[in-house]
C-alpha atoms as a PDB file:
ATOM      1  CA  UNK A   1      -7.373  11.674 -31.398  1.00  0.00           C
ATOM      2  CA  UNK A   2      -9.497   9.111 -29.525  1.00  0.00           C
ATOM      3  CA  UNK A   3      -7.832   7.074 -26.805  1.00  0.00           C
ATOM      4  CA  UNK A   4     -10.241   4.006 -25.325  1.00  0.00           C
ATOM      5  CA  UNK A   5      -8.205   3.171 -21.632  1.00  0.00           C
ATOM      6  CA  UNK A   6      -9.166   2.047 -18.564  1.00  0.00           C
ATOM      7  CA  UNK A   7      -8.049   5.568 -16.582  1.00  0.00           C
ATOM      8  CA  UNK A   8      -6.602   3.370 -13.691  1.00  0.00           C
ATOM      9  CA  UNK A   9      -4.389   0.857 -15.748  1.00  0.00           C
ATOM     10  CA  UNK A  10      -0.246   1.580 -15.526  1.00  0.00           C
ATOM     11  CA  UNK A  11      -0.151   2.208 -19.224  1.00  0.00           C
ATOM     12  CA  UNK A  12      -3.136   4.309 -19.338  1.00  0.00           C
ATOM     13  CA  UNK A  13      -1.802   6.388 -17.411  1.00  0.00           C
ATOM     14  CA  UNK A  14       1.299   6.808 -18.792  1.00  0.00           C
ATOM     15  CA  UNK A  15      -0.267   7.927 -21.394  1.00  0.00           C
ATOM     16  CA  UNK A  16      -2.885   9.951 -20.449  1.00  0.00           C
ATOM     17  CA  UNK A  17      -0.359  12.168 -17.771  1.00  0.00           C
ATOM     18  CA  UNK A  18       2.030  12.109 -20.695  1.00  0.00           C
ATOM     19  CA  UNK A  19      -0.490  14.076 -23.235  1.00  0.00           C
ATOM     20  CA  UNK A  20      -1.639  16.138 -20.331  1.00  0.00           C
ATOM     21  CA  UNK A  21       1.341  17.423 -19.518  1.00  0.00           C
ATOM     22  CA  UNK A  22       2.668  17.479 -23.324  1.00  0.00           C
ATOM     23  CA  UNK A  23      -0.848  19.567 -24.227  1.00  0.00           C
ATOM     24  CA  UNK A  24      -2.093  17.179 -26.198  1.00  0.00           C
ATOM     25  CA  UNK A  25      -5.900  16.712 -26.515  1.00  0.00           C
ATOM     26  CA  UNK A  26      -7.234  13.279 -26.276  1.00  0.00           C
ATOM     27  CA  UNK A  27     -10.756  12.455 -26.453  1.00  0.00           C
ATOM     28  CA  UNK A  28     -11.366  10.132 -23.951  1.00  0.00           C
ATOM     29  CA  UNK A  29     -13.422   6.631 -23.991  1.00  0.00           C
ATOM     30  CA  UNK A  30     -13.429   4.864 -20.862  1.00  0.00           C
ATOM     31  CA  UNK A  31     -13.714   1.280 -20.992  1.00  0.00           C
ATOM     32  CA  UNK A  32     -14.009  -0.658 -17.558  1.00  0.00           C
ATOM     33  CA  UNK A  33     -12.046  -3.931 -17.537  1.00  0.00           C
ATOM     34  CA  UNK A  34     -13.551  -4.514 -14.281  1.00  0.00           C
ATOM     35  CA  UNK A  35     -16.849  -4.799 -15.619  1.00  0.00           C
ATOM     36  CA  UNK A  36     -15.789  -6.766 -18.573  1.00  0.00           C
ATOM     37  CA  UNK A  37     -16.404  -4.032 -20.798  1.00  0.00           C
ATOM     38  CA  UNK A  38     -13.052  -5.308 -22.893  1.00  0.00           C
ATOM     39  CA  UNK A  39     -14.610  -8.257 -23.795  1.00  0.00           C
ATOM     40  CA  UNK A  40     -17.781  -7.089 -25.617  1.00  0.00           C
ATOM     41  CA  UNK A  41     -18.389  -7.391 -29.324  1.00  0.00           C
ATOM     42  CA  UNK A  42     -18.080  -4.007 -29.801  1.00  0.00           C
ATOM     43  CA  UNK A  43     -14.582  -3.872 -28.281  1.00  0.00           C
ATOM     44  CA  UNK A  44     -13.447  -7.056 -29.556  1.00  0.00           C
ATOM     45  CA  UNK A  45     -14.375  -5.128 -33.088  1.00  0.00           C
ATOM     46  CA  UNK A  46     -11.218  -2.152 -32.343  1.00  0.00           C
ATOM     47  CA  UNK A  47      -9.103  -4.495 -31.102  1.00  0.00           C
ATOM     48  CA  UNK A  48      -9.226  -8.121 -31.294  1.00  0.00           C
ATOM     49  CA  UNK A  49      -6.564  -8.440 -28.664  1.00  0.00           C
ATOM     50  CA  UNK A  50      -9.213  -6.949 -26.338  1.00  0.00           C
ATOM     51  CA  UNK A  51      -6.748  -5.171 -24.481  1.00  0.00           C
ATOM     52  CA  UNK A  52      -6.422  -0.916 -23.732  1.00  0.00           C
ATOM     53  CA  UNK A  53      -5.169   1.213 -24.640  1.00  0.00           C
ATOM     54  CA  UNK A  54      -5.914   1.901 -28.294  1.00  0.00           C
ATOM     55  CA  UNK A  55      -5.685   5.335 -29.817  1.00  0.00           C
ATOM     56  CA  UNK A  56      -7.276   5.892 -32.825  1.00  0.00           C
ATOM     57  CA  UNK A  57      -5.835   9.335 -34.844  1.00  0.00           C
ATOM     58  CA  UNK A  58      -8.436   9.245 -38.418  1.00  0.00           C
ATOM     59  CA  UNK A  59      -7.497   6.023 -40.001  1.00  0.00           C
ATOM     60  CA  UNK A  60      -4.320   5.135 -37.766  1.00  0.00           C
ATOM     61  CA  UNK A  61      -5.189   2.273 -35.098  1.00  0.00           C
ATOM     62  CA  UNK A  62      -2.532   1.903 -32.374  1.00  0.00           C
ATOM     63  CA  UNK A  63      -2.958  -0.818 -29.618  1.00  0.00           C
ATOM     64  CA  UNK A  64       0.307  -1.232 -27.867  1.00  0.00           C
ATOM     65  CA  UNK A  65       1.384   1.817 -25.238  1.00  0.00           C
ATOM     66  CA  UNK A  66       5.242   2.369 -26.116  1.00  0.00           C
ATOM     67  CA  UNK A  67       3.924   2.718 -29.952  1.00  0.00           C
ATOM     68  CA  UNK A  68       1.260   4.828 -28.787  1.00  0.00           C
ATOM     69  CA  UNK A  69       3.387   7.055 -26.317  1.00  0.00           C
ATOM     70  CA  UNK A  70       5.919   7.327 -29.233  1.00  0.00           C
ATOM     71  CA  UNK A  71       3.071   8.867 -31.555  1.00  0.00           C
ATOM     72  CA  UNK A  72       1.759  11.107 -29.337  1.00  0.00           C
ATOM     73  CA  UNK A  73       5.826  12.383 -28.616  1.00  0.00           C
ATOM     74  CA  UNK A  74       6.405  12.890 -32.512  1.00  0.00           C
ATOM     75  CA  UNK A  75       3.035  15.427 -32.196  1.00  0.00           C
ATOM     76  CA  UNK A  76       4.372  17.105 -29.212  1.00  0.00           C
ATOM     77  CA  UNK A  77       4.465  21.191 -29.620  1.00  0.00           C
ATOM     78  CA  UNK A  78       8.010  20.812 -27.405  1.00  0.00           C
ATOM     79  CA  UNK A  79      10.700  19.392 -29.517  1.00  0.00           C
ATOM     80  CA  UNK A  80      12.109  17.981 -25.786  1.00  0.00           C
ATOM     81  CA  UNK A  81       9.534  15.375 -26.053  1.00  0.00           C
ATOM     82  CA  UNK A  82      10.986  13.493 -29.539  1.00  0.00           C
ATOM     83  CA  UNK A  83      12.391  10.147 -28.591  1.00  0.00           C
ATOM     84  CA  UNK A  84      15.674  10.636 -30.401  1.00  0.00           C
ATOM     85  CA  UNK A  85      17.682   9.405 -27.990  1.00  0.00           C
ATOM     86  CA  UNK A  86      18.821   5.605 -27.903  1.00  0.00           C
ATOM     87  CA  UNK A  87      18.942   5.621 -24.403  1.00  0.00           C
ATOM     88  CA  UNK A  88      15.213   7.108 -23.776  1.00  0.00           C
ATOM     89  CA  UNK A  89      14.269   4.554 -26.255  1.00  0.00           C
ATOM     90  CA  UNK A  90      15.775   1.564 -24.574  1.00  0.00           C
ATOM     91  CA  UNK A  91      14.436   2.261 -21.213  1.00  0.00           C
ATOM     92  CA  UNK A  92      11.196   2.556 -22.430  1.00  0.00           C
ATOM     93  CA  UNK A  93      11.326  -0.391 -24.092  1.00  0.00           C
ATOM     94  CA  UNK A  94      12.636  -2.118 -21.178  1.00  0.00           C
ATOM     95  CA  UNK A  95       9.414  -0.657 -18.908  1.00  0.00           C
ATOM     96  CA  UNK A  96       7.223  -1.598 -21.071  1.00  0.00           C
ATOM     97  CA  UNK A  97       8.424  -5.447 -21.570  1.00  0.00           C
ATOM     98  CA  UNK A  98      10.744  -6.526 -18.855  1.00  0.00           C
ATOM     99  CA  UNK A  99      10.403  -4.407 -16.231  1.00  0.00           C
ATOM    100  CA  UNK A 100       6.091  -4.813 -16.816  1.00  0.00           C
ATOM    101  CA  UNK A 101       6.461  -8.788 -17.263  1.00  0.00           C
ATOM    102  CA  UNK A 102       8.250  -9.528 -13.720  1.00  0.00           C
ATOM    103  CA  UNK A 103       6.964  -6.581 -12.133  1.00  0.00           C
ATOM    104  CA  UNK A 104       3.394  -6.497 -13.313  1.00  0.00           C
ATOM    105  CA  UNK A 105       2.187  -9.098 -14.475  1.00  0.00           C
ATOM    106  CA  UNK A 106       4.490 -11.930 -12.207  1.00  0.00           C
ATOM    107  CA  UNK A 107       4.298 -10.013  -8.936  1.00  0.00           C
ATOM    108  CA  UNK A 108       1.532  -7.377  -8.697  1.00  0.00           C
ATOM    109  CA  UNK A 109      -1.652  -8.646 -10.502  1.00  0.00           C
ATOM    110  CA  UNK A 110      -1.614 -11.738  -9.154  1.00  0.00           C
ATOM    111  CA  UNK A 111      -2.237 -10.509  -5.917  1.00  0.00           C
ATOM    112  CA  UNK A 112      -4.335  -8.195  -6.745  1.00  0.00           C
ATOM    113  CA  UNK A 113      -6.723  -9.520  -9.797  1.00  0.00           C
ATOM    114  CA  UNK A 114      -8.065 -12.791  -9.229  1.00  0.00           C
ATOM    115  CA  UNK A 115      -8.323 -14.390 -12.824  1.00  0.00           C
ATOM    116  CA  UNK A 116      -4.406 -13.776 -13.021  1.00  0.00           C
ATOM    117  CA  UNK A 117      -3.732 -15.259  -9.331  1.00  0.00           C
ATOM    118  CA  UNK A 118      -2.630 -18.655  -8.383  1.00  0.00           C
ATOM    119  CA  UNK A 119      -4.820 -21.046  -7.387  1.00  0.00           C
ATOM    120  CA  UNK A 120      -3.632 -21.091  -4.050  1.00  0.00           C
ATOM    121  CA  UNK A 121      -0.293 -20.180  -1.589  1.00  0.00           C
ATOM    122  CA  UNK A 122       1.230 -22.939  -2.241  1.00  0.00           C
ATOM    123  CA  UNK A 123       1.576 -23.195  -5.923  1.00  0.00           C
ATOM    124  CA  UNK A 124       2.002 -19.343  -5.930  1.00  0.00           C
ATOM    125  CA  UNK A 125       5.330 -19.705  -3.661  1.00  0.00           C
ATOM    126  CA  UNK A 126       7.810 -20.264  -6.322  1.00  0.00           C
ATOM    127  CA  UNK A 127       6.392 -18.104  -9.196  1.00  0.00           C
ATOM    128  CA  UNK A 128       6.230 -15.623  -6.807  1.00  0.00           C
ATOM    129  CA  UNK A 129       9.710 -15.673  -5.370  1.00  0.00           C
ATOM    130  CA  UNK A 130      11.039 -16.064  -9.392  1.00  0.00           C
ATOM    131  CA  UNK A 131       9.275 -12.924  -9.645  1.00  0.00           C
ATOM    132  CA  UNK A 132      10.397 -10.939  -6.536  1.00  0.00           C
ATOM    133  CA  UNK A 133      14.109 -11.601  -7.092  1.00  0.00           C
ATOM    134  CA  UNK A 134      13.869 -10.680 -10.979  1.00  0.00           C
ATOM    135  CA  UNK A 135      11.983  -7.436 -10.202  1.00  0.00           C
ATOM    136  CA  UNK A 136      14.682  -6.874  -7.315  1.00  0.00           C
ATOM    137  CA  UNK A 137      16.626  -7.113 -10.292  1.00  0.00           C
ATOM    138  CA  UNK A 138      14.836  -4.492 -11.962  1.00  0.00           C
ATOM    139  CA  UNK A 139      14.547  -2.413  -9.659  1.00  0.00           C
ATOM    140  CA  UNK A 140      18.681  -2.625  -9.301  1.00  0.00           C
ATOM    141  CA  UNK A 141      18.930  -1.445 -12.611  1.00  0.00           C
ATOM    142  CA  UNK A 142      16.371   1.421 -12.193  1.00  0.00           C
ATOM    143  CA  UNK A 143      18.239   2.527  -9.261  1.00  0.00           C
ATOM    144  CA  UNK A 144      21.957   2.500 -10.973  1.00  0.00           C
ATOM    145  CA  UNK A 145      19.795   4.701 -14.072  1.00  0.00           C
ATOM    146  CA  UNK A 146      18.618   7.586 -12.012  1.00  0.00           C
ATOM    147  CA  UNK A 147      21.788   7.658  -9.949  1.00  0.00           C
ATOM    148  CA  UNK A 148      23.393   8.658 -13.069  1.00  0.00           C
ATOM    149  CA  UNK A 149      20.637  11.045 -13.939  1.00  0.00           C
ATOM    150  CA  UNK A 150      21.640  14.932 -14.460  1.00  0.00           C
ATOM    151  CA  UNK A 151      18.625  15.743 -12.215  1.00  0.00           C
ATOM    152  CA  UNK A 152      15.629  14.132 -10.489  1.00  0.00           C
ATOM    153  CA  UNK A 153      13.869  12.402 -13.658  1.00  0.00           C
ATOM    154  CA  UNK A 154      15.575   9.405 -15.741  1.00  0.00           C
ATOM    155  CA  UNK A 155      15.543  13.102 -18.438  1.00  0.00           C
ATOM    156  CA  UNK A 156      17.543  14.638 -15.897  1.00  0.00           C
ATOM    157  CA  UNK A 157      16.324  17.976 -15.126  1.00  0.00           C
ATOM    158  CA  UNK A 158      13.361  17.457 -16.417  1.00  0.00           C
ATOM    159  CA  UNK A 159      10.241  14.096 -17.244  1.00  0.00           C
ATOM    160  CA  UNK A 160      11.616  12.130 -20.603  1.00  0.00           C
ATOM    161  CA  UNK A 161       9.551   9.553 -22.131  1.00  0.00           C
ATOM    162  CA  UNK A 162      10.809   7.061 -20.004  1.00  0.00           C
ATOM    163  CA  UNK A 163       9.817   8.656 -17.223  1.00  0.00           C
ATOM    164  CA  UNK A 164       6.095   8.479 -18.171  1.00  0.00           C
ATOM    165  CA  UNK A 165       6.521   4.972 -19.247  1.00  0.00           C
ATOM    166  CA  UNK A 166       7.815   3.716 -16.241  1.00  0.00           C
ATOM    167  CA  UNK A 167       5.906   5.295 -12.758  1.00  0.00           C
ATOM    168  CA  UNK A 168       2.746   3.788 -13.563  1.00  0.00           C
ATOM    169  CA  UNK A 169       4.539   0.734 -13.323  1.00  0.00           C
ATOM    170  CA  UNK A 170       6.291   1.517 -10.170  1.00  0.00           C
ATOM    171  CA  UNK A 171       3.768   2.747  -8.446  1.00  0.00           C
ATOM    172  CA  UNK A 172       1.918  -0.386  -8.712  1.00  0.00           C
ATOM    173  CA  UNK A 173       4.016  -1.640  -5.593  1.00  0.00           C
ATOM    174  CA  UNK A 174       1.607   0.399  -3.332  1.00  0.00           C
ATOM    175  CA  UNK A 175      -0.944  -2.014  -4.005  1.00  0.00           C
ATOM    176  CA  UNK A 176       1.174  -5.028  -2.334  1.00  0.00           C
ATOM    177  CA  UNK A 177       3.202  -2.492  -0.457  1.00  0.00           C
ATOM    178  CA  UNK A 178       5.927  -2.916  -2.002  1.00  0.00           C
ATOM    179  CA  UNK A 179       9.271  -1.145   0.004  1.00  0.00           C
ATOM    180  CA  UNK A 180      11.164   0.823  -1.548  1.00  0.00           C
ATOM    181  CA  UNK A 181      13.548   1.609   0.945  1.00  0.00           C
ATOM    182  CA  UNK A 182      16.411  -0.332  -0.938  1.00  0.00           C
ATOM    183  CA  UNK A 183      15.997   2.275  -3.743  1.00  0.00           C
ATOM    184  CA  UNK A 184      17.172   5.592  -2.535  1.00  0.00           C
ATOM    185  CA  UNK A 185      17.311   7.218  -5.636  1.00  0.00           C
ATOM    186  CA  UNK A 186      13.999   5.182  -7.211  1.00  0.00           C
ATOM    187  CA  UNK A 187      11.886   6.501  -3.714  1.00  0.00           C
ATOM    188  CA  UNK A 188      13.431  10.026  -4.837  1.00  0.00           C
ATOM    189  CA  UNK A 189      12.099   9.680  -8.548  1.00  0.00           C
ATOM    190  CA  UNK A 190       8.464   8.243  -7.507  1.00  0.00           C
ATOM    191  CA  UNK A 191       8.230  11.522  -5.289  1.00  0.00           C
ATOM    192  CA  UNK A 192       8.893  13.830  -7.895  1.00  0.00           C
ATOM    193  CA  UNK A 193       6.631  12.485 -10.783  1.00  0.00           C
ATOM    194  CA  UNK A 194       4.270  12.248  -7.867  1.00  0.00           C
ATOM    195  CA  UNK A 195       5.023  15.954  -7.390  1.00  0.00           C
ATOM    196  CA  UNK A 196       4.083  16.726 -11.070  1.00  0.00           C
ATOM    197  CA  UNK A 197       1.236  19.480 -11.498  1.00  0.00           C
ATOM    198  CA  UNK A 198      -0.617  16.891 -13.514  1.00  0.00           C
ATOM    199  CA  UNK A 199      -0.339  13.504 -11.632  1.00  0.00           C
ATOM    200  CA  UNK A 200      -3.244  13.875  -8.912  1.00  0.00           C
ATOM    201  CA  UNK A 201      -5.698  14.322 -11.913  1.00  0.00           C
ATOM    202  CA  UNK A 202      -4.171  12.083 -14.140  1.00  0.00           C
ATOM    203  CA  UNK A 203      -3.876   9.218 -11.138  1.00  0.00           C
ATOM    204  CA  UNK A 204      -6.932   9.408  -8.966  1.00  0.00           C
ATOM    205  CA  UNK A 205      -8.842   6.645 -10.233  1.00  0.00           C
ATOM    206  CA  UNK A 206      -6.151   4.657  -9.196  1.00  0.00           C
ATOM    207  CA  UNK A 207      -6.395   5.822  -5.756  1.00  0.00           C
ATOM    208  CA  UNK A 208      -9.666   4.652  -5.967  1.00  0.00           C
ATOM    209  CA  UNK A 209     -10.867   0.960  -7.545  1.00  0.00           C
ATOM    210  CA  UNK A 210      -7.309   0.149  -7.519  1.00  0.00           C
ATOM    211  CA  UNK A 211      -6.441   0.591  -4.078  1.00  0.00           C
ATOM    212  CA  UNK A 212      -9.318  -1.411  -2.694  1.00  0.00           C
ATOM    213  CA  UNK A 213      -7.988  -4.594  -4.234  1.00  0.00           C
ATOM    214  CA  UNK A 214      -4.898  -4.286  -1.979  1.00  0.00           C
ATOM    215  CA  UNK A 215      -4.163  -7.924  -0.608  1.00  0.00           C
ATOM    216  CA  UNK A 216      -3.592  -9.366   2.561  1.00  0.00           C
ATOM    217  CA  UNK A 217      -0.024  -9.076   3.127  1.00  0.00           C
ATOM    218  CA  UNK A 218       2.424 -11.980   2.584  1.00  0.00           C
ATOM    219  CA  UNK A 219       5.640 -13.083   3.450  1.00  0.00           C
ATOM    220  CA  UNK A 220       8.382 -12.004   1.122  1.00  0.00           C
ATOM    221  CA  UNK A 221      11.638 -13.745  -0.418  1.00  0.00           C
ATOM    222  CA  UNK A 222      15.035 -13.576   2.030  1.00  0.00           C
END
């Protein structure tokens, strides 16, 4: 299987510390969204979306991460990792849309990636506070999930798909340092996937490029 990603996007690495940790063997094509490498010919071509990830297994093109972390969970050698569970299946769904619309796309990136920021303070004030009190929201929810958790992970004792799905996500908050003080139980869960055997390879380039778009901080919502 060939997986094209950007290794410092959230849902490229979901997926990529998902099918290390699973064993599975990707073959890895990195393309650079910083550079604009999305937007070539060539890219536009795989996927006319122009967006990563895509995983290609022979003639089976997938371009959206939760269908993409579901395949590579049905090919899993440990039967743990099938997404038979409702539950698992609605929280990643919820990461992936919800949770990655306010939290993402309305709060992080545009602070950090200029072609999705506002044009200036002003007319970013009440986008931005719509977005802070929704991912609040989130966040809320997040925090009820894991404090009815078996164990440290959303899976309980042990990483579910969910799991996977959601830290890149979360962990985008260091970029605009986002506190998560409020979250007992969330500030619990980040430290343990942080924790896994497989997350300082998996997540270094986005110690890297990532971290030096970090903003200038700003006031936040009351």
């Amino acid at each position: 299987m060939r997986l094209h990603c950007d290794p410092a996007g959230a849902s490229c690495r979901a997926i990529l510390l998902f099918a290390a940790e699973a064993g599975i063997r990707l073959d890895i094509v990195v393309v650079d969204l910083a550079a604009g490498e999305h937007l070539s010919h060539a890219f536009g071509e795989l996927n006319p979306a122009r967006t990563v990830p895509v995983l290609e297994d022979g003639r089976l093109r997938l371009t959206d991460c939760t269908a993409i972390l579901r395949h590579l969970a049905a090919k899993a050698p440990d039967p743990a990792w099938q997404e038979d569970c409702p539950r698992v299946q609605g929280l990643v769904q919820w990461f992936r849309h919800d949770f990655a619309h306010c939290f993402a796309h309305g709060l992080v990136y545009p602070r950090v990636m200029p072609r999705h920021g506002w044009p200036n303070l002003e007319a970013g004030e009440l986008p931005r506070r719509r977005a802070e009190r929704a991912s609040r929201q989130h966040f809320d929810r997040l925090e009820e999930e894991l404090r009815h958790s078996r164990g440290p992970y959303l899976g309980g004792t042990a990483p579910c798909l969910a799991d996977y799905a959601g830290a890149g996500l979360v962990t985008l908050g260091e970029l605009i340092d986002w506190d998560l003080s409020p979250w007992p139980a969330v500030t619990r869960w980040v430290a343990a996937m942080q924790a896994r055997p497989r997350w300082a390879a998996v997540n270094g380039p986005f110690a890297g490029p990532w971290q030096r778009c970090r903003p200038a901080p700003m006031a936040t919502a009351a």
